[in-house]
C-alpha atoms as a PDB file:
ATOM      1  CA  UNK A   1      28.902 -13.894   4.735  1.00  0.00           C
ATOM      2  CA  UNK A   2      26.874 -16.395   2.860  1.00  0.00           C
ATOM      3  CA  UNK A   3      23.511 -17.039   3.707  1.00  0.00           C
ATOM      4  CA  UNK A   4      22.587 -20.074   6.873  1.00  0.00           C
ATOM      5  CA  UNK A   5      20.846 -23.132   5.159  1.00  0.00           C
ATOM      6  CA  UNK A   6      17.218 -23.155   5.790  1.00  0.00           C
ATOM      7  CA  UNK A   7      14.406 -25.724   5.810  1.00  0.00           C
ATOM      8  CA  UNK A   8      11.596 -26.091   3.806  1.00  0.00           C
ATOM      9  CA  UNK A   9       8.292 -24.833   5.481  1.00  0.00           C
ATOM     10  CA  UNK A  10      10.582 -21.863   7.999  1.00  0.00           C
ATOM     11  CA  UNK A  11       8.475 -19.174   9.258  1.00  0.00           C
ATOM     12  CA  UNK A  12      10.681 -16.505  10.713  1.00  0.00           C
ATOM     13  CA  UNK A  13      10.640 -13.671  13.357  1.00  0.00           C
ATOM     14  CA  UNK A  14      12.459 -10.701  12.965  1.00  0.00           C
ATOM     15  CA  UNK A  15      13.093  -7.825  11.126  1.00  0.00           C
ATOM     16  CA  UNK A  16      13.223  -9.081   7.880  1.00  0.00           C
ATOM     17  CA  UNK A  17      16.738  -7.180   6.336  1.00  0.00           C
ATOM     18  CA  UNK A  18      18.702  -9.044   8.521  1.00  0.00           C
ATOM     19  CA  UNK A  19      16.786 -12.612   8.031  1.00  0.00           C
ATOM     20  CA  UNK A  20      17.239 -12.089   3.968  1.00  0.00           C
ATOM     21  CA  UNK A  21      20.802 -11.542   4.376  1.00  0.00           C
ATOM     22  CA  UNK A  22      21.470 -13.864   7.156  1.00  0.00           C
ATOM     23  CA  UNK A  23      19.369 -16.793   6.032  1.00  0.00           C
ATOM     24  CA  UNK A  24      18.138 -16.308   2.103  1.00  0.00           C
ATOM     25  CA  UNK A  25      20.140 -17.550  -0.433  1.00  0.00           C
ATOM     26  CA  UNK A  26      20.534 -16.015  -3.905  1.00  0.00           C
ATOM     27  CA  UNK A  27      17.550 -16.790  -6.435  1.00  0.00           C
ATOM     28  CA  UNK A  28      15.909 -18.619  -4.271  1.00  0.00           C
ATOM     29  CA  UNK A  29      12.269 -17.858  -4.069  1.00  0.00           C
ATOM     30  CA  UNK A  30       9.640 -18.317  -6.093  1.00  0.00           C
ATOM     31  CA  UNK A  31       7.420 -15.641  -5.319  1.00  0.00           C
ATOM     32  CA  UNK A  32       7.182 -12.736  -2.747  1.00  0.00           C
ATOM     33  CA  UNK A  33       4.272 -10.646  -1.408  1.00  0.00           C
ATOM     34  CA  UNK A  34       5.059  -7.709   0.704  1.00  0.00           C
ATOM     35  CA  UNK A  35       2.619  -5.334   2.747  1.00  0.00           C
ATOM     36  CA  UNK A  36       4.850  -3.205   4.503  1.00  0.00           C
ATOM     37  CA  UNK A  37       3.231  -0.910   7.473  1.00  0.00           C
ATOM     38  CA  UNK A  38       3.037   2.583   6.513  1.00  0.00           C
ATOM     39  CA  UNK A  39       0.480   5.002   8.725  1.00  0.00           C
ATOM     40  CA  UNK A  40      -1.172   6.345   5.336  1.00  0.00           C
ATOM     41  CA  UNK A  41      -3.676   7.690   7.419  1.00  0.00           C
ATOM     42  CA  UNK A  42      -1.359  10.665   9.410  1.00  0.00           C
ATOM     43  CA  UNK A  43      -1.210  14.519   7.407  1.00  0.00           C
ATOM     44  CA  UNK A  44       0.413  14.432   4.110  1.00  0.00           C
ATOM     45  CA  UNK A  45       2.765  17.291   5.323  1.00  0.00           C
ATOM     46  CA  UNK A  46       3.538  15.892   8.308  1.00  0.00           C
ATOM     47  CA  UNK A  47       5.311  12.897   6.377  1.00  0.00           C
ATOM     48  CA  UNK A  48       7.313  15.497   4.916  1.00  0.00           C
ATOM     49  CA  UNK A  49       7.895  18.085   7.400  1.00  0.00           C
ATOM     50  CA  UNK A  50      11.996  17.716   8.160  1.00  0.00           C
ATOM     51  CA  UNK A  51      13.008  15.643  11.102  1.00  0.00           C
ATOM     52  CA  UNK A  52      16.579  15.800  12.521  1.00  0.00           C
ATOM     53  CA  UNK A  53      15.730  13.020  15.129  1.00  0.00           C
ATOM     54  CA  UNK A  54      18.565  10.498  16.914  1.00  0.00           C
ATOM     55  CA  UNK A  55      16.742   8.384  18.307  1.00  0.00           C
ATOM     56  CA  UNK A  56      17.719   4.791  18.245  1.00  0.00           C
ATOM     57  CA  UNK A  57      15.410   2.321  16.433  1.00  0.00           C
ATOM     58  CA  UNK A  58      14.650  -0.019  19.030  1.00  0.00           C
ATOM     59  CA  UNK A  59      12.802   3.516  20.966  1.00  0.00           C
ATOM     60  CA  UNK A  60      10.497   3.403  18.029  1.00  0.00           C
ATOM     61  CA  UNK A  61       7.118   1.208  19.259  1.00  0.00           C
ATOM     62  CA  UNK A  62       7.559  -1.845  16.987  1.00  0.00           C
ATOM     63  CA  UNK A  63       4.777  -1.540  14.321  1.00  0.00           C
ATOM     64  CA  UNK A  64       3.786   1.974  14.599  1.00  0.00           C
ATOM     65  CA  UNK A  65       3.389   2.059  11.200  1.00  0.00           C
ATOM     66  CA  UNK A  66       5.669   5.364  11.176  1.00  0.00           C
ATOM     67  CA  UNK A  67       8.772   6.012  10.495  1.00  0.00           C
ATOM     68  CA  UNK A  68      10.961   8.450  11.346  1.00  0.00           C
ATOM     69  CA  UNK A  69      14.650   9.920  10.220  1.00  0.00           C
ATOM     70  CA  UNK A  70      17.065   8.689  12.885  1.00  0.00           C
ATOM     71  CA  UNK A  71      20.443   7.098  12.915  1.00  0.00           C
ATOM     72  CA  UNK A  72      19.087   4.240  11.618  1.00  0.00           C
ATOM     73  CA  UNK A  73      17.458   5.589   9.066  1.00  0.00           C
ATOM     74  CA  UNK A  74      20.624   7.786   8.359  1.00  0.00           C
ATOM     75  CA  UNK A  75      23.452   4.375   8.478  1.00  0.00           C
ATOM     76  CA  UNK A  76      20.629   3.005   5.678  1.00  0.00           C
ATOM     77  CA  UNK A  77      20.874   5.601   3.384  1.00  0.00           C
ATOM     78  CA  UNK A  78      24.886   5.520   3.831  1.00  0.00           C
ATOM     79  CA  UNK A  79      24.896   2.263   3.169  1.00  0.00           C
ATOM     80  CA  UNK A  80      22.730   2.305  -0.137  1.00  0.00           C
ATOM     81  CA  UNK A  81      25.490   4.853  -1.205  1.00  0.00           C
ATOM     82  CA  UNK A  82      28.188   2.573  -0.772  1.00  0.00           C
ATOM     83  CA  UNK A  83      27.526  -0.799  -1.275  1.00  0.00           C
ATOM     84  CA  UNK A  84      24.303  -0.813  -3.856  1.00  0.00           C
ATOM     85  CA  UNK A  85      24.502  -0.968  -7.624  1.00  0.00           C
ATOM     86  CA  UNK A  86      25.570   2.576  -8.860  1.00  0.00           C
ATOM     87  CA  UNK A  87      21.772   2.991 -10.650  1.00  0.00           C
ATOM     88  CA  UNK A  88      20.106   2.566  -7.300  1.00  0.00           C
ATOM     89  CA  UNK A  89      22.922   4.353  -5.523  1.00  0.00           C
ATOM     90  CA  UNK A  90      21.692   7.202  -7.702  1.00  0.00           C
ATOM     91  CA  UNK A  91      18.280   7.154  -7.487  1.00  0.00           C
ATOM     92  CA  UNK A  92      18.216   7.076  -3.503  1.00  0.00           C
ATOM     93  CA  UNK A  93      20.598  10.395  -3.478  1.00  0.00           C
ATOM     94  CA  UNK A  94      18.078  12.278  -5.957  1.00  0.00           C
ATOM     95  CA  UNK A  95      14.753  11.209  -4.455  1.00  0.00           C
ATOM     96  CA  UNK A  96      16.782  12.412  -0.598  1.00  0.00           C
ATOM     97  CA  UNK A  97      17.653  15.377  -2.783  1.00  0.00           C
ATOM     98  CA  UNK A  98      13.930  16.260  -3.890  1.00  0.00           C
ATOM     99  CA  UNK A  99      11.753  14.601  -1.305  1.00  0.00           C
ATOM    100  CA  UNK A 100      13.780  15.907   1.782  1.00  0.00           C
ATOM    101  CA  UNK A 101      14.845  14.662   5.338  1.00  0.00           C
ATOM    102  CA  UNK A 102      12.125  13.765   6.594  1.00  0.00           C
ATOM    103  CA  UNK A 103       9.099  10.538   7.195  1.00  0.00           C
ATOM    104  CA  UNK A 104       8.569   9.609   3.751  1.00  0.00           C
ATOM    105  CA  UNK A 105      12.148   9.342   2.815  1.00  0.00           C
ATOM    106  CA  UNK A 106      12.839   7.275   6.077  1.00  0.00           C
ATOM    107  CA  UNK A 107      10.336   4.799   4.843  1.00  0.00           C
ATOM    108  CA  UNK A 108      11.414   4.939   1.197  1.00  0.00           C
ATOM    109  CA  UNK A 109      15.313   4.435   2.596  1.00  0.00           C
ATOM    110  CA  UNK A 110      14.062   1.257   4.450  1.00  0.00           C
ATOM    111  CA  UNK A 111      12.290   0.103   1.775  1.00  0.00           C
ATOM    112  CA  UNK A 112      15.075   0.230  -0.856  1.00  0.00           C
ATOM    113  CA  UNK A 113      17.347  -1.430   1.411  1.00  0.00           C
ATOM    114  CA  UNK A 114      14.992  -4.225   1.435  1.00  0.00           C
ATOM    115  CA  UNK A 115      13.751  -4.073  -2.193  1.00  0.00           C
ATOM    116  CA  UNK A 116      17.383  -4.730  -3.090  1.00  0.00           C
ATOM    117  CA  UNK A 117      17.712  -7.903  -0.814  1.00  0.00           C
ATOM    118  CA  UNK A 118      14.475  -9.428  -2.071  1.00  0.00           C
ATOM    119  CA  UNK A 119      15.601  -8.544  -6.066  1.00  0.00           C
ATOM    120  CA  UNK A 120      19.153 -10.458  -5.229  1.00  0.00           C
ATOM    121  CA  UNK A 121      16.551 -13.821  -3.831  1.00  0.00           C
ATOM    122  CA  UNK A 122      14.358 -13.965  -6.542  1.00  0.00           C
ATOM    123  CA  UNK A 123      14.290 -16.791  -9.214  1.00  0.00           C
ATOM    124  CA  UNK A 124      14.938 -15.574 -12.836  1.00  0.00           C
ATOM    125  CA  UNK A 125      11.312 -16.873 -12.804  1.00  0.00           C
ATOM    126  CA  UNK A 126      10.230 -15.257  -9.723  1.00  0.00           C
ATOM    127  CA  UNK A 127       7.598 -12.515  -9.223  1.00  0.00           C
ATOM    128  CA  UNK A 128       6.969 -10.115  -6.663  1.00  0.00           C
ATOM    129  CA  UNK A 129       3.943  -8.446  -4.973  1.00  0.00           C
ATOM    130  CA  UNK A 130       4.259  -5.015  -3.226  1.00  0.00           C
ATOM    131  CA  UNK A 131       1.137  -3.964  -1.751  1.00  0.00           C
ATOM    132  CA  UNK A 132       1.093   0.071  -0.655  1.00  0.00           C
ATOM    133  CA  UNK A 133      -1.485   2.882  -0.858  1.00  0.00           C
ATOM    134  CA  UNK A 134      -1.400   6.272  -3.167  1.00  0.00           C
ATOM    135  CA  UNK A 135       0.434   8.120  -0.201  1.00  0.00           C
ATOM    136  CA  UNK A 136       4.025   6.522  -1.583  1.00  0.00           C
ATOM    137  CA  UNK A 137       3.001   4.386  -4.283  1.00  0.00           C
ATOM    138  CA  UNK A 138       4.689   6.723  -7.030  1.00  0.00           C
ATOM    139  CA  UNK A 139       7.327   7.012  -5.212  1.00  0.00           C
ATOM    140  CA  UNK A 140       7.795   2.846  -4.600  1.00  0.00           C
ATOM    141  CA  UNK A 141       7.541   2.547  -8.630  1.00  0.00           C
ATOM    142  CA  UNK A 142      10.228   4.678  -9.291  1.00  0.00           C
ATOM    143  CA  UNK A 143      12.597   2.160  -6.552  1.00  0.00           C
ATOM    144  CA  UNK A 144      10.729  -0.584  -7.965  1.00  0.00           C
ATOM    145  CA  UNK A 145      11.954   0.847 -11.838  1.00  0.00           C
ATOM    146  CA  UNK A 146      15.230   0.975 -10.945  1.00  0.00           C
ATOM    147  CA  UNK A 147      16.043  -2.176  -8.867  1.00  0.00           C
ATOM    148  CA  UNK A 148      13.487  -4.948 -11.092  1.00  0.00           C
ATOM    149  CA  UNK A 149      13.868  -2.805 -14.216  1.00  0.00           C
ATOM    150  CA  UNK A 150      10.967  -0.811 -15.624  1.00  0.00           C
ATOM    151  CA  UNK A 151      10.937  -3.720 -18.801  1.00  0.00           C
ATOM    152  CA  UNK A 152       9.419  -6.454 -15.442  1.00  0.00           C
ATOM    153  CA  UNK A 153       6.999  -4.100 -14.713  1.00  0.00           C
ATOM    154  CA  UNK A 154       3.656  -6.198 -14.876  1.00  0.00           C
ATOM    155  CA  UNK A 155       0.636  -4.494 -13.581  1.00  0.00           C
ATOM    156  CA  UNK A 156      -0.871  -1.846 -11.343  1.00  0.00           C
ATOM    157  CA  UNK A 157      -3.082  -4.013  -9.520  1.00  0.00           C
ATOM    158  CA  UNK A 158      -6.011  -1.190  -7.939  1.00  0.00           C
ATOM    159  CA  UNK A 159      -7.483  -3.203  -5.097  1.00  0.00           C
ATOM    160  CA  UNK A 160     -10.867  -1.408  -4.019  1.00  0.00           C
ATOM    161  CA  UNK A 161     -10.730  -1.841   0.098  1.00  0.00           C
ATOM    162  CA  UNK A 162     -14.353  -0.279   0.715  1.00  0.00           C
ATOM    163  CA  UNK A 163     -17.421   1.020  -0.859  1.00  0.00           C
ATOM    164  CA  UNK A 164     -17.491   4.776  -1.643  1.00  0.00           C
ATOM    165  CA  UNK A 165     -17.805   7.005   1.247  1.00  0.00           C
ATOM    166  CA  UNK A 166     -17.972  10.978   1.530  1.00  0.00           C
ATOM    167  CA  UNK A 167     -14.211  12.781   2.202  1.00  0.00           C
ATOM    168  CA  UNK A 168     -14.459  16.702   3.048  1.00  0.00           C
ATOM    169  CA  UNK A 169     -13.043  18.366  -0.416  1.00  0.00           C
ATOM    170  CA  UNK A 170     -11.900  14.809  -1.878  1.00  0.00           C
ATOM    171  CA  UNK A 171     -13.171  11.824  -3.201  1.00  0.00           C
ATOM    172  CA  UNK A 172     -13.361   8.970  -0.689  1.00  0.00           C
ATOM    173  CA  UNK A 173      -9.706   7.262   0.135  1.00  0.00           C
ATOM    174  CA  UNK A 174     -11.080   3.484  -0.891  1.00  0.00           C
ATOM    175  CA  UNK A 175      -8.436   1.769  -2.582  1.00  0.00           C
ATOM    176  CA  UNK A 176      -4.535   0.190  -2.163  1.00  0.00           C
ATOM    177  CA  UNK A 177      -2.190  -0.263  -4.976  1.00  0.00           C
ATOM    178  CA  UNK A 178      -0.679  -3.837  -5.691  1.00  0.00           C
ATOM    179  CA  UNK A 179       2.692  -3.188  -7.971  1.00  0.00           C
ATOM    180  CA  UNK A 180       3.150  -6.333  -9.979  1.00  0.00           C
ATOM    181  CA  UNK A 181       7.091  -7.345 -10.965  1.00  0.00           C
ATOM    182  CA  UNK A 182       8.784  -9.866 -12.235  1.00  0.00           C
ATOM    183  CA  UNK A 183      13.021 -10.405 -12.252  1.00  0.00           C
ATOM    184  CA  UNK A 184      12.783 -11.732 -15.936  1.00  0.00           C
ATOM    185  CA  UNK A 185      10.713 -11.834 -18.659  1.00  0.00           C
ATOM    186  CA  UNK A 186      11.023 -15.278 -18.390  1.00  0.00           C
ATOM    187  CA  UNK A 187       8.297 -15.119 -15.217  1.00  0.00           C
ATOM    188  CA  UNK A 188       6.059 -18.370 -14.456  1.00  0.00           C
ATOM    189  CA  UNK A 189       2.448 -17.534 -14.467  1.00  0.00           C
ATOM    190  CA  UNK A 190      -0.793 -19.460 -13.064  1.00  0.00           C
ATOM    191  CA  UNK A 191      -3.942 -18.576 -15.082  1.00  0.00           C
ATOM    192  CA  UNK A 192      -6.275 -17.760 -12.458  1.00  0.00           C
ATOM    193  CA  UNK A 193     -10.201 -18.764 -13.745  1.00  0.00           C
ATOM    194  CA  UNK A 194     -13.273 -18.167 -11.603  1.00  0.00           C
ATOM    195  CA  UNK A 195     -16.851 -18.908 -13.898  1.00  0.00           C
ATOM    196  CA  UNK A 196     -18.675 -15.672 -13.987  1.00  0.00           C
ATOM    197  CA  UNK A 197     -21.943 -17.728 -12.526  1.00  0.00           C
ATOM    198  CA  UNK A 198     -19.883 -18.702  -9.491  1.00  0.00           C
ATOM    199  CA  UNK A 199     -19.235 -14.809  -9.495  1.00  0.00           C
ATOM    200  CA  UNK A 200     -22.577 -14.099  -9.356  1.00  0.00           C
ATOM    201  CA  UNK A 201     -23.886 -16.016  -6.968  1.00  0.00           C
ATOM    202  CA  UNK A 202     -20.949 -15.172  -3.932  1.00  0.00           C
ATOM    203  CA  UNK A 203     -21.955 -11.619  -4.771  1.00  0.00           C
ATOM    204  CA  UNK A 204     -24.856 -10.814  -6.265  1.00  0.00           C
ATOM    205  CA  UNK A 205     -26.690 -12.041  -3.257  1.00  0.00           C
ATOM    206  CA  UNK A 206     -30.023  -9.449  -3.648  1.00  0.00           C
ATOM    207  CA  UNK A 207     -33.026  -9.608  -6.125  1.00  0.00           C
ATOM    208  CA  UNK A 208     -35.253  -6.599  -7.321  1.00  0.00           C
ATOM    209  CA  UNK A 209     -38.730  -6.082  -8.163  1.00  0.00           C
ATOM    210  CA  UNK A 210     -37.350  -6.850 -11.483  1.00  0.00           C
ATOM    211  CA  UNK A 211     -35.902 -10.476 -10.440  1.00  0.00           C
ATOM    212  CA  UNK A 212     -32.706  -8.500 -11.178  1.00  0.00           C
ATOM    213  CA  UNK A 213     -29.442  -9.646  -8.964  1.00  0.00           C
ATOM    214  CA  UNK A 214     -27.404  -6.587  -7.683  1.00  0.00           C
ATOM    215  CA  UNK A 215     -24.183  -5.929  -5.061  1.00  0.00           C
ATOM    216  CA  UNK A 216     -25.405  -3.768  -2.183  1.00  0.00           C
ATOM    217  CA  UNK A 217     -23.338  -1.008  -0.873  1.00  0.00           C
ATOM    218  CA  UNK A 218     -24.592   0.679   2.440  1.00  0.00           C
ATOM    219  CA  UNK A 219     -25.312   4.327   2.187  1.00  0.00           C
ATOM    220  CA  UNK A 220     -24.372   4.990   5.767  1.00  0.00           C
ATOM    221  CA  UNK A 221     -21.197   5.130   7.473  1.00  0.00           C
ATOM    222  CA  UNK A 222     -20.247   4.968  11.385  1.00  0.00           C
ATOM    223  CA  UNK A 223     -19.716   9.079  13.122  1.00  0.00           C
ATOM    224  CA  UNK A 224     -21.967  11.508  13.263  1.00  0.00           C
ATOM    225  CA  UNK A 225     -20.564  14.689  11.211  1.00  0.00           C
ATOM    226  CA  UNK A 226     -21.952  17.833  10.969  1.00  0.00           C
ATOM    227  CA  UNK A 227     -23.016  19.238   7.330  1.00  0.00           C
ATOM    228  CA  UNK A 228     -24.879  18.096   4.569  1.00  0.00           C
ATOM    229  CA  UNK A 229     -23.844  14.377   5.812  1.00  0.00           C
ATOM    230  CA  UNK A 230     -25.510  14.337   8.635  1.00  0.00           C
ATOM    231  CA  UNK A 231     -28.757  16.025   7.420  1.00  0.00           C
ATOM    232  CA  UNK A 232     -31.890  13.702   6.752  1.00  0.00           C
ATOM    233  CA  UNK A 233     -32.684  12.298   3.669  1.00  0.00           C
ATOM    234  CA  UNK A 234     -36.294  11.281   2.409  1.00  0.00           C
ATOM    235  CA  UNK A 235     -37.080  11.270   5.998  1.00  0.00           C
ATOM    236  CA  UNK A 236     -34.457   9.382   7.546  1.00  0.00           C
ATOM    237  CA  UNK A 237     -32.027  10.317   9.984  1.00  0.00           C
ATOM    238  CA  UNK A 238     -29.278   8.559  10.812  1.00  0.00           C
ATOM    239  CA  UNK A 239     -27.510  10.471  13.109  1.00  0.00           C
ATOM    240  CA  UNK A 240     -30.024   9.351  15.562  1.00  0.00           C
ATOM    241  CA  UNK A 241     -27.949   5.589  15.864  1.00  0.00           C
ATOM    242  CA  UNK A 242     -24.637   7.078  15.279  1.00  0.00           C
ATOM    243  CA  UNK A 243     -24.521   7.045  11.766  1.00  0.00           C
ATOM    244  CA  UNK A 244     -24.109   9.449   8.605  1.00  0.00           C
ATOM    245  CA  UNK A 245     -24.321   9.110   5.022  1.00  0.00           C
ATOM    246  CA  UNK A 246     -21.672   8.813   2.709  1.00  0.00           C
ATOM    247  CA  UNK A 247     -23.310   9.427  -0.021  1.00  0.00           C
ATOM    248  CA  UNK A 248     -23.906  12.954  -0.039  1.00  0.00           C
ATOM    249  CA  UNK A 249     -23.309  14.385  -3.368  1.00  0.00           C
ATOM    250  CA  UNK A 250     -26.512  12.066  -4.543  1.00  0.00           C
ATOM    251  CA  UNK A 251     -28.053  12.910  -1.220  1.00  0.00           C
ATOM    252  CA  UNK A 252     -27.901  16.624  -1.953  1.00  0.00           C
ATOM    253  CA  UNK A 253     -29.052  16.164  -5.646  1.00  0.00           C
ATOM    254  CA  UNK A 254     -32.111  14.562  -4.482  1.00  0.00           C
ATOM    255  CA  UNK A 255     -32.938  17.573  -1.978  1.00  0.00           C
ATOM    256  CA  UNK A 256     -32.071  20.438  -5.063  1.00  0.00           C
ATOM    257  CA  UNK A 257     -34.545  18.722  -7.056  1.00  0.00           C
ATOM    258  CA  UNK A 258     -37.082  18.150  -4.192  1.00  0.00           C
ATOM    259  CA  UNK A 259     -36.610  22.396  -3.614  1.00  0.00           C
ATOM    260  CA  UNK A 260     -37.617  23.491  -7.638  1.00  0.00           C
END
């Protein structure tokens, strides 16, 4: 079935498989930014502990930011098989084969379904934004490699979400990936320009003693956690509004060198 005619200026409602192929015409868009939900934030073996579920779809809360292996998830796959280019037809039946049944596949099913759909609307000159976190991100490059073609790979953009802030046995989670591709190499790009003084100044809001300009982050974090985060430092304690530091490999540096 071809694609419905649309209107300039259409926003639309749905879920957004069916509107491409329902209402998108071939090489038709300019450019495409994509932030699909993903709950980054639940156990890394949980999203790949096996899951045999049936549920249908529409039991799923709409934006849990989960997903789950279920019929739906199952039909997907099947029809990636079948009806996709051989290459990504491939690809999906190896990463099942080494990944597993299970969350993360699910998600990376759903999202090659859809990666193919926005590849087949894209101008020649088109480019396309996918914005995702470290949990899958290797995993989306390899789809992304295989549907765009590793030669429209563009950048890695590393998008810093929050100052630095104390993990138990990790560094601090602060950052989101951006994966940059284009159909062609024959991609239109806008120079973006922004004077480094106008930089400055949105920024670089604080003076020192020094009459030197600098970016404050805060030290402190919301929670009160038990350990060397929560302990004082140079006299302050900030569990005592709520608070601890996130900080505390410097934290702890300072009180080793206070002890000698």
């Amino acid at each position: 079935m071809s694609p419905r005619p649309i209107t300039e200026n259409t926003l639309f409602y749905g879920d957004n498989l069916f509107i491409l192929r329902e209402h998108i015409p071939s090489e038709s868009i300019d450019l495409i930014y994509l932030d699909p939900p993903f709950n980054s934030s639940r156990s890394y073996n949980v999203l790949f502990k096996d899951e045999h579920g049936t549920e249908s779809e529409a039991q799923i809360e709409a934006f849990e930011d989960t997903w789950h292996w279920n019929l739906e998830a199952e039909h997907t796959y099947t029809e990636l098989l079948t009806e996709a280019p051989d290459h990504v037809a491939k690809m999906i039946e190896s990463l099942r084969d080494f990944i597993g049944t299970n969350q993360m596949m699910a998600y990376l099913v759903m999202m090659a379904a859809r990666l193919v759909e926005l590849h087949r609307v894209l101008k020649p000159t088109g480019s396309m934004y996918l914005h995702c976190d470290p949990t899958a991100s290797h995993y989306l490059k390899i789809i992304l490699d295989t549907i765009f073609g590793a030669q429209n790979f563009r950048n890695e953009i590393v998008w810093k979400r929050t100052g630095a802030h104390n993990s138990a046995k990790r560094y601090g989670p602060v950052h989101d990936v951006i994966f940059y591709f284009s159909k062609t190499n024959q991609y239109t790009w806008n120079q973006q320009y922004q004077s480094q003084e106008e930089y400055v100044q949105e920024r670089y809001t604080y003076v020192d003693e020094k009459n030197r300009k600098f970016y404050p982050v805060s030290l402190i974090a919301a929670g009160i956690r038990h350990g060397s985060s929560g302990l004082a430092w140079r006299g302050i304690d900030v569990t005592s509004k709520g608070n601890h530091w996130r900080y505390t490999m410097l934290r702890d540096n300072y009180l080793c060198k206070r002890r000698q």
